[in-house]
N, C-alpha and C. Protein backbone atom coordinates (compact mmCIF):
# COMPACT_ATOMS: atom_id res chain seq x y z
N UNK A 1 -26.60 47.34 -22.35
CA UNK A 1 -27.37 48.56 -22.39
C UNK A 1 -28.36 48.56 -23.55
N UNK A 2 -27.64 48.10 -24.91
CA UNK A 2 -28.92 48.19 -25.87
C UNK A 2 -29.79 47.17 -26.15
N UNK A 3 -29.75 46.33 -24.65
CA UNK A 3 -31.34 45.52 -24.99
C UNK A 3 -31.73 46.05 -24.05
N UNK A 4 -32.04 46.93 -23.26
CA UNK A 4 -33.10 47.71 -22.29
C UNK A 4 -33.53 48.80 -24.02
N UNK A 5 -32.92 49.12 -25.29
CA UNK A 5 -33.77 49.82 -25.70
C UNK A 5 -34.54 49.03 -26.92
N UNK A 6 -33.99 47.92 -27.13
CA UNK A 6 -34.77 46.99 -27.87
C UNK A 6 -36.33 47.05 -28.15
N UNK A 7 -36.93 46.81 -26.46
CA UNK A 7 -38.49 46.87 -26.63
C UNK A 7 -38.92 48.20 -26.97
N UNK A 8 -38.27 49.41 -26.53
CA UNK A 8 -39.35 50.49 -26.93
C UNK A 8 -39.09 51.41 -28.12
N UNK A 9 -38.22 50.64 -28.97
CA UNK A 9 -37.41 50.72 -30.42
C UNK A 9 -38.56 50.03 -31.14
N UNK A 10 -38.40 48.85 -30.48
CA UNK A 10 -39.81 47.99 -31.44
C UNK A 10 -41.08 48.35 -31.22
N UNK A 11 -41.33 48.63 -29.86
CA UNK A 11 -42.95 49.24 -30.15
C UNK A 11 -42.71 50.82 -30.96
N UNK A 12 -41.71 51.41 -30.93
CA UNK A 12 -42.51 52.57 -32.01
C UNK A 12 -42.43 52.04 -33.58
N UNK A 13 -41.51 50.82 -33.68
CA UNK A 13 -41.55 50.39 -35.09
C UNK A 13 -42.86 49.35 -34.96
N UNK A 14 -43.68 49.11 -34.62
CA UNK A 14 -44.72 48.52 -34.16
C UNK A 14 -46.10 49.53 -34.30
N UNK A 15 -45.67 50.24 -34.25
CA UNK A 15 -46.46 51.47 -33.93
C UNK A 15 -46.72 52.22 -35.52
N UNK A 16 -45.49 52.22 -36.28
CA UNK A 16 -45.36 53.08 -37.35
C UNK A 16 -45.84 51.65 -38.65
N UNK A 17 -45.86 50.55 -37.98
CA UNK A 17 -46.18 49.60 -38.88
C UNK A 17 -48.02 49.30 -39.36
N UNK A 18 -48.51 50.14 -38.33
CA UNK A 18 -49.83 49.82 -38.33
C UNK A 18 -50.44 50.44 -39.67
N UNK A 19 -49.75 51.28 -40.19
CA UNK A 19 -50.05 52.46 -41.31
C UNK A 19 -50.08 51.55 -42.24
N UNK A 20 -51.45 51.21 -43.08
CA UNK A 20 -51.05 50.23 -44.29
C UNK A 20 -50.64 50.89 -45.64
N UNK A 21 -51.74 52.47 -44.99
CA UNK A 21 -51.28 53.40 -47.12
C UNK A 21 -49.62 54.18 -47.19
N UNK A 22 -49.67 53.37 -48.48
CA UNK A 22 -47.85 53.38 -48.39
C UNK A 22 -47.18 54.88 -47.98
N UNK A 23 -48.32 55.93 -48.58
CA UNK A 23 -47.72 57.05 -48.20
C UNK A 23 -47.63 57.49 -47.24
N UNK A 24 -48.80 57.46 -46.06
CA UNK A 24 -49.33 57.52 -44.34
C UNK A 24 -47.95 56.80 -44.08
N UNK A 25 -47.85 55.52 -44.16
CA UNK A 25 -46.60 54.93 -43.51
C UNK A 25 -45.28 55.33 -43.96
N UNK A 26 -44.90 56.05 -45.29
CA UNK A 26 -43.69 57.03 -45.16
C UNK A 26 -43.53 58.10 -44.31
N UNK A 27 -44.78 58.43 -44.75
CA UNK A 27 -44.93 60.03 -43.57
C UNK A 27 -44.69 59.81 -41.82
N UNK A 28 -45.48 59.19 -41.23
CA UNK A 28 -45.32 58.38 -40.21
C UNK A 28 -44.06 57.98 -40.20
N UNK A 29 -43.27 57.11 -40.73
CA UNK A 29 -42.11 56.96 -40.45
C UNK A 29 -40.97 57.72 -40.20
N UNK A 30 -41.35 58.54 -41.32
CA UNK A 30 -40.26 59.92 -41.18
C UNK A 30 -40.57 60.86 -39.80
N UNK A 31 -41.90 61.06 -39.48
CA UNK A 31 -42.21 61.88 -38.25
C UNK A 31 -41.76 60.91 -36.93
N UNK A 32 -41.77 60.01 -36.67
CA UNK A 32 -41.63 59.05 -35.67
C UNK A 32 -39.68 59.23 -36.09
N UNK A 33 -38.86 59.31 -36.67
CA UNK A 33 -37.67 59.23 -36.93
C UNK A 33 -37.26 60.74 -36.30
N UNK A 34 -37.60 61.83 -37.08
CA UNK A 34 -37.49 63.06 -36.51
C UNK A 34 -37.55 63.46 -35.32
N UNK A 35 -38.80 62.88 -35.03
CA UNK A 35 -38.94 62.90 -33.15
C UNK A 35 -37.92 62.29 -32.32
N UNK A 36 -37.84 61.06 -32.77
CA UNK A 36 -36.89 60.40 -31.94
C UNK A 36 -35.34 61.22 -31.73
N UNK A 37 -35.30 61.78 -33.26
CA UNK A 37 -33.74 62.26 -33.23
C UNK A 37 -33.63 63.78 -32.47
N UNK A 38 -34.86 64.38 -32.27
CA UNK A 38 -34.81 65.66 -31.83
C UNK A 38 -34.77 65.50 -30.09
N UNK A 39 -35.25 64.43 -29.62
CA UNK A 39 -35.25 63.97 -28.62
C UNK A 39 -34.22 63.45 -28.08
N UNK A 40 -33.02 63.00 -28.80
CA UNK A 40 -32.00 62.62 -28.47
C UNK A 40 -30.53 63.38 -28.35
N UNK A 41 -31.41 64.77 -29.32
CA UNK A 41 -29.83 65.66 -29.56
C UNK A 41 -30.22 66.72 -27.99
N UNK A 42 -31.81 66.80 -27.73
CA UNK A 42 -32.31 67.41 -26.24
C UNK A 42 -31.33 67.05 -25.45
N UNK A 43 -31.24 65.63 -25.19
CA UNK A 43 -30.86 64.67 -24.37
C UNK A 43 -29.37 64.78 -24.05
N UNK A 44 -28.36 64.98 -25.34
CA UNK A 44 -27.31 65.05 -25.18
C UNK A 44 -27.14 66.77 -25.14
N UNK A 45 -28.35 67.38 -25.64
CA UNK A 45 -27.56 69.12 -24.99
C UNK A 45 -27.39 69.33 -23.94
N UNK A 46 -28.28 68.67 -22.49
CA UNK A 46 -29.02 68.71 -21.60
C UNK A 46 -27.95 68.65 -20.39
N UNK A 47 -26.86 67.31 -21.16
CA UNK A 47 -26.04 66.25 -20.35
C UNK A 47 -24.95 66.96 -20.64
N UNK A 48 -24.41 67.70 -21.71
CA UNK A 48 -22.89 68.37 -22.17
C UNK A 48 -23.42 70.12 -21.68
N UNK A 49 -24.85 70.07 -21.51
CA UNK A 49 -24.67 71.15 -20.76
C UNK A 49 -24.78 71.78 -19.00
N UNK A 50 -25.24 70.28 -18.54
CA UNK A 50 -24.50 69.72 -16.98
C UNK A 50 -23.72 69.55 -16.56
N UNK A 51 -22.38 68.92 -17.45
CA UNK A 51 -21.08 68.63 -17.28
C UNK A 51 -20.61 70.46 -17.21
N UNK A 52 -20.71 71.08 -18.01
CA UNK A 52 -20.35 72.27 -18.30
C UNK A 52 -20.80 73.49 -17.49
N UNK A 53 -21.81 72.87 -16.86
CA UNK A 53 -22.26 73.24 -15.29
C UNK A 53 -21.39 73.60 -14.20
N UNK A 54 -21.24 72.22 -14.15
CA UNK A 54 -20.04 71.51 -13.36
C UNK A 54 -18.52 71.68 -13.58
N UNK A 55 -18.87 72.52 -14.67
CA UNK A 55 -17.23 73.02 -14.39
C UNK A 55 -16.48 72.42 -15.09
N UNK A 56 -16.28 71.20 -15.85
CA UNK A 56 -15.89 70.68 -17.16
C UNK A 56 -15.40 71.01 -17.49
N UNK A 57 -14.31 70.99 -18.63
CA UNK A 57 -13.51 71.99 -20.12
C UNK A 57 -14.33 71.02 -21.22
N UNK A 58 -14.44 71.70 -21.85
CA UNK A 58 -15.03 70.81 -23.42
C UNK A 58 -14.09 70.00 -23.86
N UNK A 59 -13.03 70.25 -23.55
CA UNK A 59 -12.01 68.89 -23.63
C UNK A 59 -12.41 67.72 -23.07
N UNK A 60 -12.57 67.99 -21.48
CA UNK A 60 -12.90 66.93 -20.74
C UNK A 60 -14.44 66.54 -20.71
N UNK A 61 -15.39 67.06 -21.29
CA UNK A 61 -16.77 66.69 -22.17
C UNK A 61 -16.24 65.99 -22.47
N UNK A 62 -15.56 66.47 -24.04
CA UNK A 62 -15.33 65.21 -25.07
C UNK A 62 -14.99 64.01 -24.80
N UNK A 63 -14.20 63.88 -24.06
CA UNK A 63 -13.37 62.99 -23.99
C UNK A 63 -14.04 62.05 -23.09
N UNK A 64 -15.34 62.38 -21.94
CA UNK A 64 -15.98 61.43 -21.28
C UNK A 64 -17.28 61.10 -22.14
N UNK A 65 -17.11 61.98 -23.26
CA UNK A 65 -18.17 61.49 -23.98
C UNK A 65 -17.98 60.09 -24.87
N UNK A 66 -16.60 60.04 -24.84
CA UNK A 66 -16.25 58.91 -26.03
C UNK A 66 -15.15 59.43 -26.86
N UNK A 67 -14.66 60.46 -26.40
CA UNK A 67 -13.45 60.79 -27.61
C UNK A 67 -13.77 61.54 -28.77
N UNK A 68 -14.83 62.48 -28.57
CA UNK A 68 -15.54 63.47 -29.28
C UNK A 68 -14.13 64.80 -29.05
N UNK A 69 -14.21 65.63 -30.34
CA UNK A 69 -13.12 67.22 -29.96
C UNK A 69 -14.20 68.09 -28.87
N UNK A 70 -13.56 68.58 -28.29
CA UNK A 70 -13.61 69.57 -27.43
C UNK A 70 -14.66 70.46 -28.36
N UNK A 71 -14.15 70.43 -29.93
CA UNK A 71 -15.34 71.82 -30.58
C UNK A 71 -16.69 70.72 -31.05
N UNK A 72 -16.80 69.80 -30.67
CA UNK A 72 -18.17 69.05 -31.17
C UNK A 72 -18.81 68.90 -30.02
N UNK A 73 -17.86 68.55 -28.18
CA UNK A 73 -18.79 68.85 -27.36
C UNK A 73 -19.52 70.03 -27.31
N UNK A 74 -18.90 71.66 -27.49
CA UNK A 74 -19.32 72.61 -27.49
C UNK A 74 -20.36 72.59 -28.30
N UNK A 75 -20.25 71.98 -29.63
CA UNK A 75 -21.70 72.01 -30.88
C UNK A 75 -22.81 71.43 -30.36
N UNK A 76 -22.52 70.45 -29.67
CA UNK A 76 -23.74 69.46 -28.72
C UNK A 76 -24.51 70.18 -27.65
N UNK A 77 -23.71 70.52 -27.10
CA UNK A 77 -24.47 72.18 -26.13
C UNK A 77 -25.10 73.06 -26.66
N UNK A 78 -25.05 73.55 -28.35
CA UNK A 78 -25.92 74.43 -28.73
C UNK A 78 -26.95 73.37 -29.43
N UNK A 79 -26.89 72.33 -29.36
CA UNK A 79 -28.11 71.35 -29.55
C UNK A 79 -27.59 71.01 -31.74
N UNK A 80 -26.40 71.55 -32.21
CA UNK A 80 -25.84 71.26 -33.10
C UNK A 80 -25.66 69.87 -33.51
């Protein structure tokens, strides 16, 4: 699974590398990091709040999530 995200990991680090002034390329880095992570907690509110759709217990979230508590699936649903 994590070499399908390899390439588009490297083009945004590809991307954030083009910045030569040291500070542009902190800044840039940090905004390209932020994004990514706000995009990913979307991703998992989206999915723990489908399961929960579906009728789920936050137990059984957790636990198809990987063995997460029942109160951290619930935190993932408020995008926590």
């Amino acid at each position: 699974m994590t070499e399908t995200l390899d390439a588009p990991i490297a083009a945004v680090a590809d991307a954030v590398r083009t910045f030569s002034d040291p500070g542009e390329l902190y800044r840039v880095s940090r905004e390209a990091e932020s994004r990514v992570t706000e995009d990913m907690r979307a991703i998992r509110q989206k999915l723990v709040l489908g399961l929960r759709e579906q009728g789920l217990t936050w137990r059984s979230i957790g636990e198809l999530l990987g063995g997460v508590t029942a109160q951290r699936a619930e935190q993932i649903s408020r995008g926590v």
